[in-house]
Protein backbone atom coordinates (compact mmCIF):
# COMPACT_ATOMS: atom_id res chain seq x y z
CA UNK A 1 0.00 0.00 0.00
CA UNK A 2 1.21 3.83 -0.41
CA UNK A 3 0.77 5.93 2.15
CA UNK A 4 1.23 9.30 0.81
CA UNK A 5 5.39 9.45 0.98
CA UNK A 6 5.79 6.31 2.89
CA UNK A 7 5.86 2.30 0.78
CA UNK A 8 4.30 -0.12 2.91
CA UNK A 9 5.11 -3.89 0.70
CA UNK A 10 1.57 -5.54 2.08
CA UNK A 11 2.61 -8.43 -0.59
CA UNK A 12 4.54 -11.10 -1.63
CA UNK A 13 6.47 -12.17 -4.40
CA UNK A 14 7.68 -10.31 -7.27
CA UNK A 15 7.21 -6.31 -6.64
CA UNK A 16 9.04 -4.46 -9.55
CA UNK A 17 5.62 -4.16 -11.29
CA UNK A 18 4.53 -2.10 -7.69
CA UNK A 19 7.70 -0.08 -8.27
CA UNK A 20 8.20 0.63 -11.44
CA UNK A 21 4.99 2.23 -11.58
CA UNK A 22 5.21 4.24 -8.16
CA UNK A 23 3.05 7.24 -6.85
CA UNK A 24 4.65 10.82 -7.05
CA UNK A 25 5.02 11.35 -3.47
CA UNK A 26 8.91 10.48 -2.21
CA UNK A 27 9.54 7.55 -0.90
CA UNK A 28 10.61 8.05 2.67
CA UNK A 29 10.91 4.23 4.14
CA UNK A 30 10.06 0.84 2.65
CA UNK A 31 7.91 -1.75 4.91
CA UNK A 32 8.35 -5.40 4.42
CA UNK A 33 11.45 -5.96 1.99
CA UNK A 34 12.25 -9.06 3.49
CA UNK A 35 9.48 -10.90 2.89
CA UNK A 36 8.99 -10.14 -1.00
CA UNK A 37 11.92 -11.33 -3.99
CA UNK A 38 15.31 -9.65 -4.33
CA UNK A 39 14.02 -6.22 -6.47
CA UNK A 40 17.08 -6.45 -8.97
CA UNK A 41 17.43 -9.27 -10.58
CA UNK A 42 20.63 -11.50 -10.40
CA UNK A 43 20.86 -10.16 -6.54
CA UNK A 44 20.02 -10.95 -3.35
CA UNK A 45 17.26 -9.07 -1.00
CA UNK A 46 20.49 -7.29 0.63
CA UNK A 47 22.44 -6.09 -2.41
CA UNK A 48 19.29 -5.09 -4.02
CA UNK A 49 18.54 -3.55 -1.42
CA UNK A 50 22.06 -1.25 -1.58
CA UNK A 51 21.73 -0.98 -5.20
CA UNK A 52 18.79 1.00 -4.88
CA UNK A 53 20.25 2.95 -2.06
CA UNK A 54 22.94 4.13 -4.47
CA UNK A 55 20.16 6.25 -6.23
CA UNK A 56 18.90 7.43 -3.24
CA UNK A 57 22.38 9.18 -2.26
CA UNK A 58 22.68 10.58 -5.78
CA UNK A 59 19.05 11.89 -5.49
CA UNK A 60 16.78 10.73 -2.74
CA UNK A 61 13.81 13.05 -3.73
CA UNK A 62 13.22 11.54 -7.51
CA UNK A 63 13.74 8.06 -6.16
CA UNK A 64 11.28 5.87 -7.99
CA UNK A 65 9.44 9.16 -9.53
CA UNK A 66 7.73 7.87 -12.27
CA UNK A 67 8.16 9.77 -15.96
CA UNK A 68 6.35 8.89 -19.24
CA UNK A 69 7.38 9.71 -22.35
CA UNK A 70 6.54 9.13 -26.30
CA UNK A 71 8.48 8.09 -29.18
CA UNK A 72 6.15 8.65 -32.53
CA UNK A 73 8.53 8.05 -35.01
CA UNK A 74 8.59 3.98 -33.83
CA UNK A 75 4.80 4.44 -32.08
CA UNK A 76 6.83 3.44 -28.62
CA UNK A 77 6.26 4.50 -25.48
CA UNK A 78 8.63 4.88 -22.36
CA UNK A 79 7.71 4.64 -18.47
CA UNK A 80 10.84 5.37 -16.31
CA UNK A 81 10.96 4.58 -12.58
CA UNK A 82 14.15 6.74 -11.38
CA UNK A 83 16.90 4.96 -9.78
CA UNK A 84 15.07 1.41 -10.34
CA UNK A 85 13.51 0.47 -13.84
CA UNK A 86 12.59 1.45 -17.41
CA UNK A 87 10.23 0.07 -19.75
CA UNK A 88 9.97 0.28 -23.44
CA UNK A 89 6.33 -0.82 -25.12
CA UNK A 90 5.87 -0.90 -28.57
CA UNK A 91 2.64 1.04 -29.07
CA UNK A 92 1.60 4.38 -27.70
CA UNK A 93 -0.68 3.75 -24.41
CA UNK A 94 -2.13 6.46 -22.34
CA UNK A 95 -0.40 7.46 -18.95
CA UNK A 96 -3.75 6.01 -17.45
CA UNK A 97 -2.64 2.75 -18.81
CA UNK A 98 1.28 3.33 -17.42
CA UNK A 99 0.53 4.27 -14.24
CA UNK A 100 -1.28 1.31 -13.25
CA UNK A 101 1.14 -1.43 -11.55
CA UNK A 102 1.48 -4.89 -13.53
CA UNK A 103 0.08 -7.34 -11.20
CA UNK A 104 3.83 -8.99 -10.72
CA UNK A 105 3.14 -9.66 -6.84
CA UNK A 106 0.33 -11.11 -4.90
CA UNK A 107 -1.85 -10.28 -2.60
CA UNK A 108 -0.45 -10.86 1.61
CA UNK A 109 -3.70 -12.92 1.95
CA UNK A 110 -5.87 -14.79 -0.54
CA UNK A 111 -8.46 -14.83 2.32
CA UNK A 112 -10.36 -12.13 1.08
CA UNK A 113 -12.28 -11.94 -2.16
CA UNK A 114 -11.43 -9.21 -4.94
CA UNK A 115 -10.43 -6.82 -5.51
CA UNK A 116 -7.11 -7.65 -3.24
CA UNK A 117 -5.68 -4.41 -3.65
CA UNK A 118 -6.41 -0.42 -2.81
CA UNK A 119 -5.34 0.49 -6.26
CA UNK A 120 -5.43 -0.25 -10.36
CA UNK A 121 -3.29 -2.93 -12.05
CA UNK A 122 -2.39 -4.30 -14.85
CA UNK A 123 -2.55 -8.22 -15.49
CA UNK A 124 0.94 -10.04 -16.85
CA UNK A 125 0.38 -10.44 -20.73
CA UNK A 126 2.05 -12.03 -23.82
CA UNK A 127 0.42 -9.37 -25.96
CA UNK A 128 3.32 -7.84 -27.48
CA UNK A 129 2.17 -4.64 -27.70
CA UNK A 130 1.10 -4.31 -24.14
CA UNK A 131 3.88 -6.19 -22.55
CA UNK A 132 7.16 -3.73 -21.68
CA UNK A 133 11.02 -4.61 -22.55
CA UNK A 134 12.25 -4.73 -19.08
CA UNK A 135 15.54 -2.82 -18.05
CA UNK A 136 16.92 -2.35 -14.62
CA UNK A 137 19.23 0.28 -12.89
CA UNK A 138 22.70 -0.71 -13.46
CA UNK A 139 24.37 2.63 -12.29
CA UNK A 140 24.12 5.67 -11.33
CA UNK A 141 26.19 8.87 -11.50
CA UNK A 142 26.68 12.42 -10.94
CA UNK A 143 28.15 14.47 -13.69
CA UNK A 144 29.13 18.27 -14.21
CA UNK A 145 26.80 20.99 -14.30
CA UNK A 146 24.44 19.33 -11.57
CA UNK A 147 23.41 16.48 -13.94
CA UNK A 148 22.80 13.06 -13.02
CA UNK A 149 22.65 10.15 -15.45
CA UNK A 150 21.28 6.70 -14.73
CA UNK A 151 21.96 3.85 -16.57
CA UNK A 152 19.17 0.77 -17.22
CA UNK A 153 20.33 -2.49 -19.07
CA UNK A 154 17.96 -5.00 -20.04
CA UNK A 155 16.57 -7.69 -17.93
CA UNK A 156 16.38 -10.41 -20.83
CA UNK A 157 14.92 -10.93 -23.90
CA UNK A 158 11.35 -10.19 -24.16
CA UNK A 159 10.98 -13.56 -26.18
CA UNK A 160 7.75 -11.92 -28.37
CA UNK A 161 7.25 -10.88 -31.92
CA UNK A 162 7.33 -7.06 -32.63
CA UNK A 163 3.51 -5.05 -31.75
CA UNK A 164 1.95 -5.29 -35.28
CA UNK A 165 -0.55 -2.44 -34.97
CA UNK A 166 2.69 -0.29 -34.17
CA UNK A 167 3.84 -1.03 -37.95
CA UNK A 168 6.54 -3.26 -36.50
CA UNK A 169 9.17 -1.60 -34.90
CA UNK A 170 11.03 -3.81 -32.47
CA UNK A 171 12.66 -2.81 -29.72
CA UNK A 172 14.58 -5.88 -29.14
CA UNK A 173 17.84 -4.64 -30.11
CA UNK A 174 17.65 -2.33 -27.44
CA UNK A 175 19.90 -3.40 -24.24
CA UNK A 176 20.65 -0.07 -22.79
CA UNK A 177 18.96 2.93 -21.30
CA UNK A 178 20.19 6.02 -20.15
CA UNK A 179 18.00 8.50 -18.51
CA UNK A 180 19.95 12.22 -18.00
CA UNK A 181 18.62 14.49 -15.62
CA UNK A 182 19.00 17.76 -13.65
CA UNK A 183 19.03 16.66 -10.07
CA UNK A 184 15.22 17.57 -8.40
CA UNK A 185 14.57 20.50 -11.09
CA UNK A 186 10.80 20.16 -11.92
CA UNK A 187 9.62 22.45 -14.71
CA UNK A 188 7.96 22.36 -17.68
CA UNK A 189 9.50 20.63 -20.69
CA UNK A 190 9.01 20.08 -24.00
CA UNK A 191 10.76 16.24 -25.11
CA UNK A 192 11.21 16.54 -29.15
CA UNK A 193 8.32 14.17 -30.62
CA UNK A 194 7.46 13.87 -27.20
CA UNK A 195 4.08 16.22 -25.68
CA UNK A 196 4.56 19.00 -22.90
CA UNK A 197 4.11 17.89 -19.17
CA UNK A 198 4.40 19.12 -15.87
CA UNK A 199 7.63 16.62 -14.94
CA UNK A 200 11.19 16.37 -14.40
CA UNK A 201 13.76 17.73 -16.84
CA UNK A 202 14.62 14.16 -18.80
CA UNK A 203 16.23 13.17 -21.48
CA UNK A 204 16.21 9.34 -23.07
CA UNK A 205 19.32 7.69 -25.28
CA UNK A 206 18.97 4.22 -25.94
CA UNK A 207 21.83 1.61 -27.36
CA UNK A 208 22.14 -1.52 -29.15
């Protein structure tokens, strides 16, 4: 559950669908880490743990702040979770689509009947033009001029055929994501291709 600025984990399981779609508030404390799976993968609860504190000390205010973006040219769209994960989908989707968590985890108790949770989700799919390429925080870094860049490689292949309705343009040669930032400066931006929001000061390069 979110309470305002503070993550209580009331589940089990896999949670990077909870937090890669996170509310705006800062996170202040996370409840119940050590029940749920290590949150990077190819780490245990501990060092996942510390690798997300690593983005906290660069920038603990934009820590999992969600940011959605638009690519027209390939019809993709990009939801960022700062400091934790990125996601590429090959179709443009609302941000009332994005923002709601994929149902990764379960509920604490199956006690209860439905709904199991206090907010929206999304359910696990093999559509390829609903399901995300999945890339995780690899590093982080402070640069000159106040700018912080974060660095997202993939998780592994999405093993799915291109989005046909998107005309087709994979995103599986992607492997890396870097997000560049000014460190907590929220204004008004305009992304090229992408539209004008009220949200952090971003900018997306993506390599084979």
């Amino acid at each position: 559950m979110i309470y305002g600025a503070l993550l209580q984990i009331d589940l089990h399981g896999d949670i990077s669908g909870l937090l890669s779609a996170h509310h705006q508030s800062p996170v202040l404390s996370l409840h119940h880490i050590d029940v749920v799976d290590p949150i990077f993968p190819s780490m245990n609860r501990s060092a996942s743990v510390n690798h997300l504190m690593e983005a906290a000390k660069v920038d603990h205010s934009r820590l999992l702040e969600q940011t959605i973006c638009y690519q027209r040219k390939n019809n993709w769209s990009f939801s960022t979770s700062w400091g934790y994960s990125a996601h590429i989908y090959e179709n443009i989707h609302p941000r009332s689509f994005l923002l709601r968590p994929i149902e990764t985890f379960r509920p604490w108790l199956r006690i209860f009947k439905p709904p199991f949770y206090m907010f929206n989700t999304r359910s696990l799919t093999n559509d390829p033009c609903d399901a995300p390429h999945e890339f995780f925080m690899e590093s982080v870094e402070k640069t000159r001029g106040n700018q912080v860049v974060t660095t997202y490689t993939r998780k592994s292949p999405r093993n799915l055929p291109p989005c046909s309705s998107s005309g087709n343009h994979s995103a599986n040669y992607i492997s890396k994501i870097q997000v560049f930032s000014s460190a907590t400066t929220l204004k008004k931006v305009s992304f090229p291709s992408f539209p004008s929001r009220q949200e952090s000061n971003i900018v997306v390069r993506l390599s084979s």
